[in-house]
Protein backbone atom coordinates (compact mmCIF):
# COMPACT_ATOMS: atom_id res chain seq x y z
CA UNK A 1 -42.83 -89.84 -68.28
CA UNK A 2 -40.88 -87.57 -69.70
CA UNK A 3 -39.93 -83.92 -71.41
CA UNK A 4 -38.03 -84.20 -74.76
CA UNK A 5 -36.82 -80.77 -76.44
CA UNK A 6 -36.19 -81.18 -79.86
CA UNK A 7 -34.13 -78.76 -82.23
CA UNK A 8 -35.87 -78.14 -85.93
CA UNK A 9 -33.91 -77.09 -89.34
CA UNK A 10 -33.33 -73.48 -89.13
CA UNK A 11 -33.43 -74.09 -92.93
CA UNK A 12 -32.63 -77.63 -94.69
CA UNK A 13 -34.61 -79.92 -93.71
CA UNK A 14 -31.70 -81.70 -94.36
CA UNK A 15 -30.43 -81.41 -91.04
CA UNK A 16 -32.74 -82.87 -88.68
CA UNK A 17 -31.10 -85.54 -87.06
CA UNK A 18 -32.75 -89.45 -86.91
CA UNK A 19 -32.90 -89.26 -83.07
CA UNK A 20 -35.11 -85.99 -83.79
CA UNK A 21 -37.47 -87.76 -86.27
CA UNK A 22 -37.58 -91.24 -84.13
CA UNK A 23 -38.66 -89.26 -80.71
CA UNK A 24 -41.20 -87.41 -82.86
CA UNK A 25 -42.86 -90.38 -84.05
CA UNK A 26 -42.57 -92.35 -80.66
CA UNK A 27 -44.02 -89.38 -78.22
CA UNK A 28 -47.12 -88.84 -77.25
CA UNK A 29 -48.03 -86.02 -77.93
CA UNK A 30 -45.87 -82.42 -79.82
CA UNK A 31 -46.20 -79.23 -78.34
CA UNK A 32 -45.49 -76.81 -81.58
CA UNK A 33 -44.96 -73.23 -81.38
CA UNK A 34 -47.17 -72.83 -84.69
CA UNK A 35 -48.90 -76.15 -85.49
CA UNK A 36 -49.27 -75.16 -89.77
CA UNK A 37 -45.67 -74.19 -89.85
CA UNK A 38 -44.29 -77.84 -87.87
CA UNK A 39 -47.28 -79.83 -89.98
CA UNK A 40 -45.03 -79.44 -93.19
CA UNK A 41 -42.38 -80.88 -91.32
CA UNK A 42 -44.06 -83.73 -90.21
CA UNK A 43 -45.63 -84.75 -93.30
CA UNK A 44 -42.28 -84.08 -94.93
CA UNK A 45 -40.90 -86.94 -92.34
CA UNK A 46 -43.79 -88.89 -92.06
CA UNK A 47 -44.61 -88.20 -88.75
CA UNK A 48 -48.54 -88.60 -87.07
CA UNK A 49 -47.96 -87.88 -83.81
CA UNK A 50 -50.98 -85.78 -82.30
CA UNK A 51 -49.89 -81.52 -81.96
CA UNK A 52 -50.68 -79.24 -79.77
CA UNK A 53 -50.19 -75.40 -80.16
CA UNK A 54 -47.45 -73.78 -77.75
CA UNK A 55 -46.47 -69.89 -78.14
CA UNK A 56 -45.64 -67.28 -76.18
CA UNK A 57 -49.20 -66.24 -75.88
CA UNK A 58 -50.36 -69.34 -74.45
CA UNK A 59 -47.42 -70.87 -72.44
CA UNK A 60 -48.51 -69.44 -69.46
CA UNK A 61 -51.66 -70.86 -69.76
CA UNK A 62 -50.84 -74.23 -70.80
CA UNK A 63 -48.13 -75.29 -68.82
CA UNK A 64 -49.47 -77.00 -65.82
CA UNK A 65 -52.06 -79.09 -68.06
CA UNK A 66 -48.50 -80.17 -69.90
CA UNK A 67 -46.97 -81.27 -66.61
CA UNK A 68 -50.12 -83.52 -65.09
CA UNK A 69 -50.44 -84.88 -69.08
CA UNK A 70 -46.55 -85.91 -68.06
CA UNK A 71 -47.17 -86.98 -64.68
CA UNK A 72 -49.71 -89.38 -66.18
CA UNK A 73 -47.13 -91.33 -67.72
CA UNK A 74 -47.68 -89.56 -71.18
CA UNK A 75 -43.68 -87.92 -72.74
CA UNK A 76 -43.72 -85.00 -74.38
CA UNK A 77 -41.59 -83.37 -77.40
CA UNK A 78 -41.34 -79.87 -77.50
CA UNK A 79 -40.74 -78.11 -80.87
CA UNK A 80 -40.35 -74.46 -81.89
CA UNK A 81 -40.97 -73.47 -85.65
CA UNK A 82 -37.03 -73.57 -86.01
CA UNK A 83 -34.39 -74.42 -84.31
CA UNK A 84 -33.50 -75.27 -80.17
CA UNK A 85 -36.83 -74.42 -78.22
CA UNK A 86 -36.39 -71.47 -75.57
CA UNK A 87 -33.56 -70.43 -77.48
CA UNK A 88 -35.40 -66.70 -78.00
CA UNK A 89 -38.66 -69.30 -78.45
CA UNK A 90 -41.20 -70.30 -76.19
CA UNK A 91 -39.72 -73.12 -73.97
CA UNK A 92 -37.88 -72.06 -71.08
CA UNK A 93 -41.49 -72.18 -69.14
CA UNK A 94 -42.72 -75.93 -69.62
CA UNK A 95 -38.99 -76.99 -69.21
CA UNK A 96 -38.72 -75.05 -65.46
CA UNK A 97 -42.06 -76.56 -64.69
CA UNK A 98 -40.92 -79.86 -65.18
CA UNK A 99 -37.89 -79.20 -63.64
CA UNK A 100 -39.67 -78.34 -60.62
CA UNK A 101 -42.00 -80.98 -61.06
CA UNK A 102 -39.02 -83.72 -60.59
CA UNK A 103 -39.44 -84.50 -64.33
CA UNK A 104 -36.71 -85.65 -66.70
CA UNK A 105 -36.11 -83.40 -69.42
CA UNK A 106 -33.89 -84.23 -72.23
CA UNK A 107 -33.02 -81.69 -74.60
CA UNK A 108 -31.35 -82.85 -78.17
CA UNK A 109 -28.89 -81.57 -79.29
CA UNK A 110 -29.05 -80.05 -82.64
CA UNK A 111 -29.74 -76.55 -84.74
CA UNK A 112 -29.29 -73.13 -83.55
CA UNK A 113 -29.03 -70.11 -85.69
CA UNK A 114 -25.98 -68.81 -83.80
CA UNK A 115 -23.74 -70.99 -83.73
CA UNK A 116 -22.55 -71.36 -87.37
CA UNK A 117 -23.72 -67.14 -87.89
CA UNK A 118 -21.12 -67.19 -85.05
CA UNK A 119 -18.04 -69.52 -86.66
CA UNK A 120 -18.57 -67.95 -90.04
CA UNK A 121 -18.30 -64.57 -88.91
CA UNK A 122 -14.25 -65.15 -88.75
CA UNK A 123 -14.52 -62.58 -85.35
CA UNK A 124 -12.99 -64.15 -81.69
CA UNK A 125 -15.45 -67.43 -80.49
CA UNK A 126 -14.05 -68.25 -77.67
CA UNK A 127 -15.73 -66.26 -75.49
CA UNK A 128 -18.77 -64.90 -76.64
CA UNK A 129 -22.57 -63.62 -75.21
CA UNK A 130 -25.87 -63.87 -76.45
CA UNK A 131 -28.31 -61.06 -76.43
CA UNK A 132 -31.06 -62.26 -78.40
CA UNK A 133 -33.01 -59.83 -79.71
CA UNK A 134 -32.83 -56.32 -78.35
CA UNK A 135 -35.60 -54.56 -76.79
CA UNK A 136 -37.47 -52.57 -78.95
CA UNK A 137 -38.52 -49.44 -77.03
CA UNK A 138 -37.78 -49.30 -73.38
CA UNK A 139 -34.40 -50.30 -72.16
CA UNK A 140 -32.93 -50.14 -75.54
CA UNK A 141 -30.64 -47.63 -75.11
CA UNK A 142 -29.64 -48.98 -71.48
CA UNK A 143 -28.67 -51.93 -73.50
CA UNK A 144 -26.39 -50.61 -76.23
CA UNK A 145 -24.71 -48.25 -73.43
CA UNK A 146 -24.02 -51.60 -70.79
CA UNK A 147 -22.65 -53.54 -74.19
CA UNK A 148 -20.73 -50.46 -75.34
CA UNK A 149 -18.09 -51.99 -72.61
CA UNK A 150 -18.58 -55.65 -73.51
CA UNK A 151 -15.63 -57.73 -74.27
CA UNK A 152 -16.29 -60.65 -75.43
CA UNK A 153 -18.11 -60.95 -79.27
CA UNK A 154 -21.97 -60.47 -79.07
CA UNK A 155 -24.42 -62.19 -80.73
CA UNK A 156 -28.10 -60.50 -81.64
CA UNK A 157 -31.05 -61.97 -83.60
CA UNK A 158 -33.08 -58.97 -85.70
CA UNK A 159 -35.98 -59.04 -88.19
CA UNK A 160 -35.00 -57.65 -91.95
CA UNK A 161 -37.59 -54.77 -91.03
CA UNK A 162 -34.89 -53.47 -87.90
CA UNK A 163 -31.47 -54.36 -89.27
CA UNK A 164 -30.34 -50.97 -90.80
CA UNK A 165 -31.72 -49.07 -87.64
CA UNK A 166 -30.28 -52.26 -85.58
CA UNK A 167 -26.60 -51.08 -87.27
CA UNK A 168 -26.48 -47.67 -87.54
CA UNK A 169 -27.37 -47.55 -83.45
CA UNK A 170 -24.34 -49.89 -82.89
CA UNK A 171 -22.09 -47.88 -84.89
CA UNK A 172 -23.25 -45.14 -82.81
CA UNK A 173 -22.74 -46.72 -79.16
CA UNK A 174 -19.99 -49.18 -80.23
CA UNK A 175 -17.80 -47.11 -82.83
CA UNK A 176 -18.17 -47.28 -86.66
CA UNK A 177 -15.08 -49.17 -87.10
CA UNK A 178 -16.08 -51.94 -84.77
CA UNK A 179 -15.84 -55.35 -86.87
CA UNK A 180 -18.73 -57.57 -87.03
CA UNK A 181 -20.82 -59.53 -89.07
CA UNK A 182 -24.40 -60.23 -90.70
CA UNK A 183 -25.66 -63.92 -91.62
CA UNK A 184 -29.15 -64.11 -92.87
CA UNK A 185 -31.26 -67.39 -94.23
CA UNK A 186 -28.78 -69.68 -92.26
CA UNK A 187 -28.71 -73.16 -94.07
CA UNK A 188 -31.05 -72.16 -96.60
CA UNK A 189 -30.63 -71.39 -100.59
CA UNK A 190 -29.64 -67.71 -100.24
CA UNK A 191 -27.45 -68.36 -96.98
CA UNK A 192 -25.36 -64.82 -96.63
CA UNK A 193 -22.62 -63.92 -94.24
CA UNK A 194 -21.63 -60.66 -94.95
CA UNK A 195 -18.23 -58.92 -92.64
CA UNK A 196 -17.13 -55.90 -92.69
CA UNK A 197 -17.13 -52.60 -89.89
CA UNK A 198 -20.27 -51.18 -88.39
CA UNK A 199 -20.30 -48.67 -90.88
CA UNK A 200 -19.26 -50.87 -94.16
CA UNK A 201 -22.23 -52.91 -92.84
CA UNK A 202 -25.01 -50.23 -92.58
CA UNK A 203 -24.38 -48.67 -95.87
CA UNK A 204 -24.43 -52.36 -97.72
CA UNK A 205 -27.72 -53.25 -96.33
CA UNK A 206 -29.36 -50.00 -96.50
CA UNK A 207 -28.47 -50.31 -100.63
CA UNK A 208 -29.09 -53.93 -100.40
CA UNK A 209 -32.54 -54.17 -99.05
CA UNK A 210 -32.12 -57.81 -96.49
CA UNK A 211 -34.70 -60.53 -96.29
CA UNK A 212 -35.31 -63.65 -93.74
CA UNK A 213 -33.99 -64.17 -90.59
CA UNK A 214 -31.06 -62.44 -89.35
CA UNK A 215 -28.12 -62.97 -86.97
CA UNK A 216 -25.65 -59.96 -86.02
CA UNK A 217 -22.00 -60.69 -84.46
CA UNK A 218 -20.31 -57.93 -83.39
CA UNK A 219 -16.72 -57.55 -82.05
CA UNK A 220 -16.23 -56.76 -78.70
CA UNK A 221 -14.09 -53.95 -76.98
CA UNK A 222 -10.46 -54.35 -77.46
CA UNK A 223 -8.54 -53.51 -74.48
C-alpha cells in the first residue's frame, strides 16, 4: 500500500536507475502522463506492468479512484513522460492526496532537467529558485517585474517556439548584460549549453533557430 514516484531519462535512457526499473516491474499498476510516449520505455526495459493515463487534464478526475486502488492494498508508480513527476508535470495532486490519505509516498531520486542545465551554466548554485515555466499571458509581466529584484540565480523551463521572445523580455526587465545561460536536449545527442549575456543570448538564438526542450538560468541581481 503504497505511492512510488519515479524519475524518467530526460534523454538517455541510459540513466534510469535499477531501483527505477525494479519498482516498475514489481507495482501494480503505472500511472503515465502519456501512456505511447512511457510504452517505448517499458518495452525498451522489459517492463509489463499494466498503465494507466495521468495528465493534467485528467488528474483531477482521477485522483481519488488512485487513492481507494491504494487503500486496497494495491502500490502505485507514478511516471511523467520525462523526468521527476510534479516537477512542472502532473503529480503534485495524487501525491497530496495520499499524503492526506495517511499513505506512504516514496519518491526516487533521480533525473531532473535543472539540475545539470543549472551546474553547467558556470553562474552562482548555491542559492538558486525555480520558476518553471512563465505564464504566458496574464501575470507575465508581474512576474519579470517581482524577479527583476531577485537575487539568487533563476531557473525557467521554455518551449523552442517562446525562447527568443522568452530572452529579449528578460533583457528588457533584467538588463541586457545580465549573465545567464541556455541548455537545450539535456542528456541527449545534441545536448547544448550555450552562456553568454541576455543580449549575446537573444541574438544567437534568433540566428540559430533552437529545437527540444529548453532550460534558461539567469544571473541574479548583484548587490
Amino acid at each position: 500500500m503504497k505511492l512510488y514516484v519515479v524519475p524518467t531519462p530526460v534523454g538517455n535512457l541510459e540513466d534510469m536507475t535499477f531501483r527505477a526499473i525494479r519498482i516498475l516491474q514489481s507495482v501494480d499498476l503505472i500511472l503515465a502522463e502519456d501512456t505511447r510516449t512511457s510504452g517505448f520505455l517499458l518495452k525498451h526495459f522489459e517492463i509489463k506492468t499494466p498503465m494507466q493515463s495521468h495528465h493534467k487534464f485528467n488528474e483531477h478526475k482521477t485522483v481519488e479512484h488512485i487513492v481507494q486502488r491504494i487503500k486496497s492494498g494495491q502500490t502505485v508508480a507514478l511516471i511523467s513522460d520525462a523526468g521527476t513527476p510534479a516537477i512542472s508535470d502532473p503529480g503534485f495532486l495524487v501525491v497530496r492526496q495520499c499524503v492526506e490519505n495517511g499513505i506512504d509516498v516514496e519518491c526516487l531520486p533521480g533525473a531532473t532537467a535543472f539540475v545539470p542545465a543549472l551546474v553547467a551554466s558556470g553562474l552562482p548554485n548555491d542559492r538558486f529558485c525555480f520558476e518553471g515555466f512563465l505564464p504566458q499571458k496574464k501575470g507575465r509581466q508581474t512576474k519579470f517585474t517581482e524577479l527583476a529584484t531577485e537575487k539568487r540565480t533563476m531557473i525557467f523551463y521554455e518551449s523552442p517556439f517562446r525562447l527568443v521572445k522568452t530572452l529579449t523580455q528578460l533583457s528588457e526587465y533584467f538588463g541586457s548584460e545580465r549573465k545567464a545561460s541556455v541548455s537545450r536536449e539535456i542528456s541527449k545527442m545534441f545536448e547544448e549549453t550555450k552562456r553568454g549575456t541576455l543580449q549575446e543570448l537573444t541574438q544567437y538564438f534568433t540566428e540559430h533557430n533552437p529545437k527540444g526542450e529548453i532550460v534558461v538560468i539567469v544571473a541574479g541581481l548583484e548587490e
